[in-house]
PDB file of N, CA and C in Angstrom:
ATOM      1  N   UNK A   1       0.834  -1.203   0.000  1.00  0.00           N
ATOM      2  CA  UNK A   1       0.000   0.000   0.000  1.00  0.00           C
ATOM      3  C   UNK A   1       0.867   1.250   0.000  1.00  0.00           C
ATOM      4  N   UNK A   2       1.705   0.885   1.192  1.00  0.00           N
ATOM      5  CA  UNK A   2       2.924   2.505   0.896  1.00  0.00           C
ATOM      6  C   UNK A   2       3.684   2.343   0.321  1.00  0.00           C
ATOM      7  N   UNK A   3       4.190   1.008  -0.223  1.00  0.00           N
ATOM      8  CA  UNK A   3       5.353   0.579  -0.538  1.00  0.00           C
ATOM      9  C   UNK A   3       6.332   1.458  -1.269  1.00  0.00           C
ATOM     10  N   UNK A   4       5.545   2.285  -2.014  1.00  0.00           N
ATOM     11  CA  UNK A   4       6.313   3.522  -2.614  1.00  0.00           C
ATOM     12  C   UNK A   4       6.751   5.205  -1.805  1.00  0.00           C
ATOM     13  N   UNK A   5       6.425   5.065  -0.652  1.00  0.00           N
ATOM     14  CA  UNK A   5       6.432   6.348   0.345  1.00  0.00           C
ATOM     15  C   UNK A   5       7.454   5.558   1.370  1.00  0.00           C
ATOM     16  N   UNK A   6       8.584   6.334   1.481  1.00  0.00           N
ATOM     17  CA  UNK A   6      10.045   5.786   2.614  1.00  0.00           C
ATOM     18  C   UNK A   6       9.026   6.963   3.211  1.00  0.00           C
ATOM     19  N   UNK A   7       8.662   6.061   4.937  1.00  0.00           N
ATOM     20  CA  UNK A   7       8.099   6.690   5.965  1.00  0.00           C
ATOM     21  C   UNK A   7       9.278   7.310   6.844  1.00  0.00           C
ATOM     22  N   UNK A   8       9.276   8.669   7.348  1.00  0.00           N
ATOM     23  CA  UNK A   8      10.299   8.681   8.366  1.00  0.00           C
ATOM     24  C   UNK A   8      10.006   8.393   9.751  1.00  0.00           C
ATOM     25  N   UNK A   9       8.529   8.714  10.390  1.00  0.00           N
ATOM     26  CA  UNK A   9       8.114   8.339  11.448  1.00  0.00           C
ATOM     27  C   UNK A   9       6.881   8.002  10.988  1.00  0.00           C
ATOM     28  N   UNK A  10       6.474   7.621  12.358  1.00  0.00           N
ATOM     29  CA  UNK A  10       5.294   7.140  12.396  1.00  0.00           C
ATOM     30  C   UNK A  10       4.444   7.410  13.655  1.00  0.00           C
ATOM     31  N   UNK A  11       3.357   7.382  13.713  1.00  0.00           N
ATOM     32  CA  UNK A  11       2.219   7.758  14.909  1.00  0.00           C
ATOM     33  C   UNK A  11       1.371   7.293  15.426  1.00  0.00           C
ATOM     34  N   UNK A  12       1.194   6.281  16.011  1.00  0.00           N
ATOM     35  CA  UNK A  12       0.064   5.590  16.650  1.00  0.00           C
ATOM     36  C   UNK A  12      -1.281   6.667  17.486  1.00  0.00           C
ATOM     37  N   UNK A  13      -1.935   6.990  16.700  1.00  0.00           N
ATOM     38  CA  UNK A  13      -3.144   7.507  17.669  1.00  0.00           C
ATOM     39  C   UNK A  13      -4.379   7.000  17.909  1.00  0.00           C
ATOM     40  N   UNK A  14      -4.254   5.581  17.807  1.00  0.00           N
ATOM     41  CA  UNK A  14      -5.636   4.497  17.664  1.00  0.00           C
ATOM     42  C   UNK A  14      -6.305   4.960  18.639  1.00  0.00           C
ATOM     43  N   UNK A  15      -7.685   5.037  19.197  1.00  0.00           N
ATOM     44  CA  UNK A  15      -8.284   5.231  20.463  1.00  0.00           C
ATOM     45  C   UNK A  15      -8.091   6.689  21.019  1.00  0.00           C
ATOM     46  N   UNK A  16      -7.969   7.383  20.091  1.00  0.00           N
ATOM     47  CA  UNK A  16      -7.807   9.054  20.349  1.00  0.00           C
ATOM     48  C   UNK A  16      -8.624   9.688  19.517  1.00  0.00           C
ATOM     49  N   UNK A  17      -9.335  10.835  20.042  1.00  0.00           N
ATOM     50  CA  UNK A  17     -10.529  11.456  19.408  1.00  0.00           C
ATOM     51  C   UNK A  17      -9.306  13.030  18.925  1.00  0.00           C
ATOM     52  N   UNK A  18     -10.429  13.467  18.173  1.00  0.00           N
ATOM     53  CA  UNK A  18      -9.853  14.880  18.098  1.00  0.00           C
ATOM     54  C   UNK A  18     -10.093  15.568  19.235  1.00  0.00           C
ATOM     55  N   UNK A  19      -9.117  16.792  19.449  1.00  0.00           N
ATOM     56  CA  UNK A  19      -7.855  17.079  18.671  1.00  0.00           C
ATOM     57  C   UNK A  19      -6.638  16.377  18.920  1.00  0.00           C
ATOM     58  N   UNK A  20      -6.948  15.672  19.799  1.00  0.00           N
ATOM     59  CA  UNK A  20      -5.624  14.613  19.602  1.00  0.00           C
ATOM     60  C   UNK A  20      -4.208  14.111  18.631  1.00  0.00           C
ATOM     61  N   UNK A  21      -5.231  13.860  17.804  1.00  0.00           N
ATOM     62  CA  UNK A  21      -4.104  12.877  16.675  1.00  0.00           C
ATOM     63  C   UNK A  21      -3.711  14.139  16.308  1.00  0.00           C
ATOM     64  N   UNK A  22      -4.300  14.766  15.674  1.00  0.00           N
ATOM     65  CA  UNK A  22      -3.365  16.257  15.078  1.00  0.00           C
ATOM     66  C   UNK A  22      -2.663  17.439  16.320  1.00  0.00           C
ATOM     67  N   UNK A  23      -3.028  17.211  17.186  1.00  0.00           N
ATOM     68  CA  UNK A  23      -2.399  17.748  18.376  1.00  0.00           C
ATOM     69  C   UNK A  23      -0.752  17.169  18.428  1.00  0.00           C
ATOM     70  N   UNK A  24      -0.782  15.517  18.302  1.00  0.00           N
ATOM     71  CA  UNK A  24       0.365  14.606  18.481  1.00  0.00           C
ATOM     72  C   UNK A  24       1.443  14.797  17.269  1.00  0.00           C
ATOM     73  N   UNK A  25       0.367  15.072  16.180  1.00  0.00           N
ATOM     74  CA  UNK A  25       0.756  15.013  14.003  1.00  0.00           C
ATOM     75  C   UNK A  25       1.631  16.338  14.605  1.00  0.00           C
ATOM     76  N   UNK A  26       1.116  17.359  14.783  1.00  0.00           N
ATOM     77  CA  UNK A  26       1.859  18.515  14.786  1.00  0.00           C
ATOM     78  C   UNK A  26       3.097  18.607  15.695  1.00  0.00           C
ATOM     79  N   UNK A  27       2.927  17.894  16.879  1.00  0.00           N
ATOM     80  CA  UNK A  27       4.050  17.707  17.643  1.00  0.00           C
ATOM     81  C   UNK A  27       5.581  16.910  17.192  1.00  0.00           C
ATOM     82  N   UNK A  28       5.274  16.074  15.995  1.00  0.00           N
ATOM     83  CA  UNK A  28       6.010  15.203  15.716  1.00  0.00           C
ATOM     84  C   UNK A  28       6.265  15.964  14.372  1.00  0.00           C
ATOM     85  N   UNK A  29       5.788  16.406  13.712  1.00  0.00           N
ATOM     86  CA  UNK A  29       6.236  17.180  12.444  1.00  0.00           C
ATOM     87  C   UNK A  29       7.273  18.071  12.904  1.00  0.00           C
ATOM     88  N   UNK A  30       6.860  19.010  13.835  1.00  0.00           N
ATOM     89  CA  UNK A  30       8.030  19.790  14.657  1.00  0.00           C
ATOM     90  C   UNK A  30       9.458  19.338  14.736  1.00  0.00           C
ATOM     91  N   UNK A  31       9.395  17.744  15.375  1.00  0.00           N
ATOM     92  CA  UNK A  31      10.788  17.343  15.714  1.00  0.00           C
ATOM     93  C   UNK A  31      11.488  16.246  14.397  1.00  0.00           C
ATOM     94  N   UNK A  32      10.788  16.881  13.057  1.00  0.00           N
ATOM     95  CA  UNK A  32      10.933  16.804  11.479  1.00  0.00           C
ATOM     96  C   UNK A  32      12.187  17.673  11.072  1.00  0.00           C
ATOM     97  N   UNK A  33      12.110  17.077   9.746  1.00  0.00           N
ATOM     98  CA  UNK A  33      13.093  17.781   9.198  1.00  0.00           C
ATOM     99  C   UNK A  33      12.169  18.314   7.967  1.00  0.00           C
ATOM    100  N   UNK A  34      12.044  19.447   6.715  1.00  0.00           N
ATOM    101  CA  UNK A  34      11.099  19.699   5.761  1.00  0.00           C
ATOM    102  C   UNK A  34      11.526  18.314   4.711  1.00  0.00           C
ATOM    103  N   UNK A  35      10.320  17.990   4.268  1.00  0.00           N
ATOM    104  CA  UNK A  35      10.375  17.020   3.532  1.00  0.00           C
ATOM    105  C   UNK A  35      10.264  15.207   3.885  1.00  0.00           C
ATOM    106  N   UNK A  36      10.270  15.173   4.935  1.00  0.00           N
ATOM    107  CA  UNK A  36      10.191  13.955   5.803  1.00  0.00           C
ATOM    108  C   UNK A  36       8.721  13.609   5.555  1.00  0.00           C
ATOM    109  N   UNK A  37       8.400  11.992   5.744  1.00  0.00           N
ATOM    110  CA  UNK A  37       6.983  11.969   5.570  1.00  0.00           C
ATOM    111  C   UNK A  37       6.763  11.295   7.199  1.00  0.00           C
ATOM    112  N   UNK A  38       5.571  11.874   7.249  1.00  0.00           N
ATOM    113  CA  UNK A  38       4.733  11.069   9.178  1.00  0.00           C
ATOM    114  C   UNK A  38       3.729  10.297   8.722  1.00  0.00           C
ATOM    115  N   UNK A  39       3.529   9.222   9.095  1.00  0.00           N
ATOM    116  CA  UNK A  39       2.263   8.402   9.220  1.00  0.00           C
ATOM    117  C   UNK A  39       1.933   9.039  10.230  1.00  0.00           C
ATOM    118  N   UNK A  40       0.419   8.899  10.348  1.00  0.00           N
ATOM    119  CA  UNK A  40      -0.183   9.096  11.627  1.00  0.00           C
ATOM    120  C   UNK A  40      -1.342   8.055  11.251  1.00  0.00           C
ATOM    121  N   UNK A  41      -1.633   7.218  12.409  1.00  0.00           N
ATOM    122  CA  UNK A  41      -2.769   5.663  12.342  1.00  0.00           C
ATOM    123  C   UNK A  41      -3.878   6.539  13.232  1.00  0.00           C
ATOM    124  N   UNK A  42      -5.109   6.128  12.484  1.00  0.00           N
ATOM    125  CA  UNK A  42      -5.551   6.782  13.527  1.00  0.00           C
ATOM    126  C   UNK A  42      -7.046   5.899  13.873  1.00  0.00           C
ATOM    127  N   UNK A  43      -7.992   6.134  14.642  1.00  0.00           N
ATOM    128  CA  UNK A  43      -9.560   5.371  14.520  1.00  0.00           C
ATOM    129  C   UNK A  43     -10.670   6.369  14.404  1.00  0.00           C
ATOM    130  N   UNK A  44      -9.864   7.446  14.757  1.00  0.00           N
ATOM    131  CA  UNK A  44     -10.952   8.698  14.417  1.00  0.00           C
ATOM    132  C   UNK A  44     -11.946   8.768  13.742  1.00  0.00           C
ATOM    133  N   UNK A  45     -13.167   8.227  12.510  1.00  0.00           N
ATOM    134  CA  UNK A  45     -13.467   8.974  11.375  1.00  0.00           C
ATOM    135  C   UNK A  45     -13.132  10.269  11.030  1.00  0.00           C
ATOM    136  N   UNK A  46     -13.591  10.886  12.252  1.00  0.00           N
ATOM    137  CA  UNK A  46     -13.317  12.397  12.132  1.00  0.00           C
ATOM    138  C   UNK A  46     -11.858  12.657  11.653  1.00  0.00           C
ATOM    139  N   UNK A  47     -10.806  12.185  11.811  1.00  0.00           N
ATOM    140  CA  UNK A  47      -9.509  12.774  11.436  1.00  0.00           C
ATOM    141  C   UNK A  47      -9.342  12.869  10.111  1.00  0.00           C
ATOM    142  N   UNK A  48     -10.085  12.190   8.914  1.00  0.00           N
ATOM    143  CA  UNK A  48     -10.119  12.447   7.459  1.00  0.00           C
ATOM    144  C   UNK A  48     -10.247  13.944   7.009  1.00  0.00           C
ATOM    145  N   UNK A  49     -11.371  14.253   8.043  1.00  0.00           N
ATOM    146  CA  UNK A  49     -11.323  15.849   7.326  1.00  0.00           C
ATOM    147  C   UNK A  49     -10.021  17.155   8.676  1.00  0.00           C
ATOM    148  N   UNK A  50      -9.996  16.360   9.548  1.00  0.00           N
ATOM    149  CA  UNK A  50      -9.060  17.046  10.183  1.00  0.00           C
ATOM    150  C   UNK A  50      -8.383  17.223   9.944  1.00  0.00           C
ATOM    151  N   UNK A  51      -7.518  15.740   9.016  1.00  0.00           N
ATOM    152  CA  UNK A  51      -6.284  16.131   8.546  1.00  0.00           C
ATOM    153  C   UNK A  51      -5.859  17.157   7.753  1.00  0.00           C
ATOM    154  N   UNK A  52      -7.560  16.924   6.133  1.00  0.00           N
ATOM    155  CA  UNK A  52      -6.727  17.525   5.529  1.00  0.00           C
ATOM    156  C   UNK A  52      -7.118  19.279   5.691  1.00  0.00           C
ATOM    157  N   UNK A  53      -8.183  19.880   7.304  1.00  0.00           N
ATOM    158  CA  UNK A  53      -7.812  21.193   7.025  1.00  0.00           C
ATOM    159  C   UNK A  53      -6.716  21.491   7.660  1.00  0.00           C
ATOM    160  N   UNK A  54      -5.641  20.691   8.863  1.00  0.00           N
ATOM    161  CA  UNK A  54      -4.343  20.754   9.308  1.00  0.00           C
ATOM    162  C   UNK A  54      -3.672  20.746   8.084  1.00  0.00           C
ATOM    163  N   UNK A  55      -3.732  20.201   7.088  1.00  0.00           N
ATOM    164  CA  UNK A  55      -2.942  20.494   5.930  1.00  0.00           C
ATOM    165  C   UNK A  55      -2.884  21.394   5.302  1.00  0.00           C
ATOM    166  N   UNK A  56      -3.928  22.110   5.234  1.00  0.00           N
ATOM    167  CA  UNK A  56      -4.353  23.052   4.684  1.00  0.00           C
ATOM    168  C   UNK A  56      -3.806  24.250   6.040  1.00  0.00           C
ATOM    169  N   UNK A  57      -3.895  24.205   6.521  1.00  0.00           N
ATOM    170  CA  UNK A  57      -3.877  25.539   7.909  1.00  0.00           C
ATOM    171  C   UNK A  57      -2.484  25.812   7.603  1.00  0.00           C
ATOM    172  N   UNK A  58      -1.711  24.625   7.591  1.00  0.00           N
ATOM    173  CA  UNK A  58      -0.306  24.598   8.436  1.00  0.00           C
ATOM    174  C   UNK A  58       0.666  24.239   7.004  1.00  0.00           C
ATOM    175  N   UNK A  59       0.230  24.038   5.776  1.00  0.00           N
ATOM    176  CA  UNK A  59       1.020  23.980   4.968  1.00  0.00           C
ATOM    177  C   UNK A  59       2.055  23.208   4.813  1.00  0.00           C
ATOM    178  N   UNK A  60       2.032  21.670   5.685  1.00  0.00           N
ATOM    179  CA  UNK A  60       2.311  20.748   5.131  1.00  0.00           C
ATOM    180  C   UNK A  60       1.527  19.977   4.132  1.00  0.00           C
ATOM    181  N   UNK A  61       2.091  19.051   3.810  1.00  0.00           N
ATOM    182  CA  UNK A  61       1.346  18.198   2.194  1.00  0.00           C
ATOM    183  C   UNK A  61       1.185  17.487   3.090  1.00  0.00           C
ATOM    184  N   UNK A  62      -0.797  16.894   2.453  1.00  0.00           N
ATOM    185  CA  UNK A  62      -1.293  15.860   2.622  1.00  0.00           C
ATOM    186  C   UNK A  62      -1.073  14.658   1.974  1.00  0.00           C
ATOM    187  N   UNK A  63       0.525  14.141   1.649  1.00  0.00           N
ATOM    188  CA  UNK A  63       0.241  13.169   0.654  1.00  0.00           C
ATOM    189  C   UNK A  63      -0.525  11.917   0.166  1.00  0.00           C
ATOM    190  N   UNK A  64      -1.062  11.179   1.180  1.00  0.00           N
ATOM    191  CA  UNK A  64      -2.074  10.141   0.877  1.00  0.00           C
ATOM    192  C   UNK A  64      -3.043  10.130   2.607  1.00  0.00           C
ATOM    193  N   UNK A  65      -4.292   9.822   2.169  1.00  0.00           N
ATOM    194  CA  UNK A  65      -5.272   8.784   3.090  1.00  0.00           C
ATOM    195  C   UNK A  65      -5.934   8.068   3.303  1.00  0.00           C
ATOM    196  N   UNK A  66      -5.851   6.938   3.486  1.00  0.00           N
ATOM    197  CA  UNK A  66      -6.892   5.833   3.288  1.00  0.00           C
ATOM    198  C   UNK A  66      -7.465   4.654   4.272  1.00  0.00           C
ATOM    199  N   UNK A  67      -8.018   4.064   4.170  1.00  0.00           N
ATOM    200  CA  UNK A  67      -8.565   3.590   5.263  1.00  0.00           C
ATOM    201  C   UNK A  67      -8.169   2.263   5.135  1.00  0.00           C
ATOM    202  N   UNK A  68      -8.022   1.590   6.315  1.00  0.00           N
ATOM    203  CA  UNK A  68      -7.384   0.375   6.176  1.00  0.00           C
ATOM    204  C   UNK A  68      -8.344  -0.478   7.404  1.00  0.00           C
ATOM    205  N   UNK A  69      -9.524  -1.090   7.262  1.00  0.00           N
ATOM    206  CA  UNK A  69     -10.520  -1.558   7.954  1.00  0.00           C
ATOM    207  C   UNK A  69     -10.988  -0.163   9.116  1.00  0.00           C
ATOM    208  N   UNK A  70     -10.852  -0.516  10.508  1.00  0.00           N
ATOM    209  CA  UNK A  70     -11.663   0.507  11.197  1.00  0.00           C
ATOM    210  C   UNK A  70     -10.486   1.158  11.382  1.00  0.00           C
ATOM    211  N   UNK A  71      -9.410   1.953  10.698  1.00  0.00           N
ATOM    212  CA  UNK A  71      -8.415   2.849  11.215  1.00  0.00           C
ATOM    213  C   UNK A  71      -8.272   3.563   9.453  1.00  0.00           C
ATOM    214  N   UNK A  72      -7.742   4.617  10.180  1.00  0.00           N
ATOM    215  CA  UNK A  72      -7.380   5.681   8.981  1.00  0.00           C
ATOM    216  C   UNK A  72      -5.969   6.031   8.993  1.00  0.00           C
ATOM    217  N   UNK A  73      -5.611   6.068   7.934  1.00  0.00           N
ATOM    218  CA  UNK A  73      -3.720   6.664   7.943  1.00  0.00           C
ATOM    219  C   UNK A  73      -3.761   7.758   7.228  1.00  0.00           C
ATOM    220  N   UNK A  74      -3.075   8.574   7.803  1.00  0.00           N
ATOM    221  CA  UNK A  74      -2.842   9.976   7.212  1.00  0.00           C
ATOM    222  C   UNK A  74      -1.278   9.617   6.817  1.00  0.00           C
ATOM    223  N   UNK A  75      -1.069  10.227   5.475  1.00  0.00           N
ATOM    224  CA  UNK A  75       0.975  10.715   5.630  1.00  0.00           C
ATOM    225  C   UNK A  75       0.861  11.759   5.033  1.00  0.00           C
ATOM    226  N   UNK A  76       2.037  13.169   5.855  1.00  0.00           N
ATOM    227  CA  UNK A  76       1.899  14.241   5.419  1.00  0.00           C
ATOM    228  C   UNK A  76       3.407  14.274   5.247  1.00  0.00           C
ATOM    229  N   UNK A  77       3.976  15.329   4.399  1.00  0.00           N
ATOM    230  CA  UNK A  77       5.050  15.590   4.368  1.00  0.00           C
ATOM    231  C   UNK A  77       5.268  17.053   5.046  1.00  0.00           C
ATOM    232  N   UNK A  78       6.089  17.021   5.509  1.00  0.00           N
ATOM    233  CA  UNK A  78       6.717  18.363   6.787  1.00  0.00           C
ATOM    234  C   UNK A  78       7.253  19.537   5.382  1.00  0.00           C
ATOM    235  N   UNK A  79       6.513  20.463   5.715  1.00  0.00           N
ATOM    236  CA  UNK A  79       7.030  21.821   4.656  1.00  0.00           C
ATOM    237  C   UNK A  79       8.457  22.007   5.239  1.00  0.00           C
TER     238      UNK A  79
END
């Protein structure tokens, strides 16, 4: 599925509501370098559109999201 995206980190936020996961996304983008990609796992529904207005707010790239049974993966790349 990612096989083509070298992840640099990754984020477990299973069992976390908003604002959480993007509370954690933003914390970990921080200790990024620009251009790095983050998974973030999440169970949210809600984090689909969270992500992408954090993407939008904050001007990292949303590069992919998709759902993988009851969890959602975000990967963004760090501006």
């Amino acid at each position: 599925m990612d096989n083509d995206l070298s992840i640099d980190k990754e984020i477990d936020t299973r069992g976390l509501n908003c604002p959480l996961p993007i509370l954690k996304a933003k914390k970990a983008l921080g200790d990024m370098d620009s251009g790095q990609l983050l998974r973030v796992v999440s169970t949210d529904p809600g984090s689909m559109r969270d992500f992408q207005a954090f993407a939008k707010q904050t001007g990292n790239e949303l590069v992919q999201q998709n759902t993988a049974g009851a969890e959602f993966i975000h990967v963004l790349r760090r501006r």
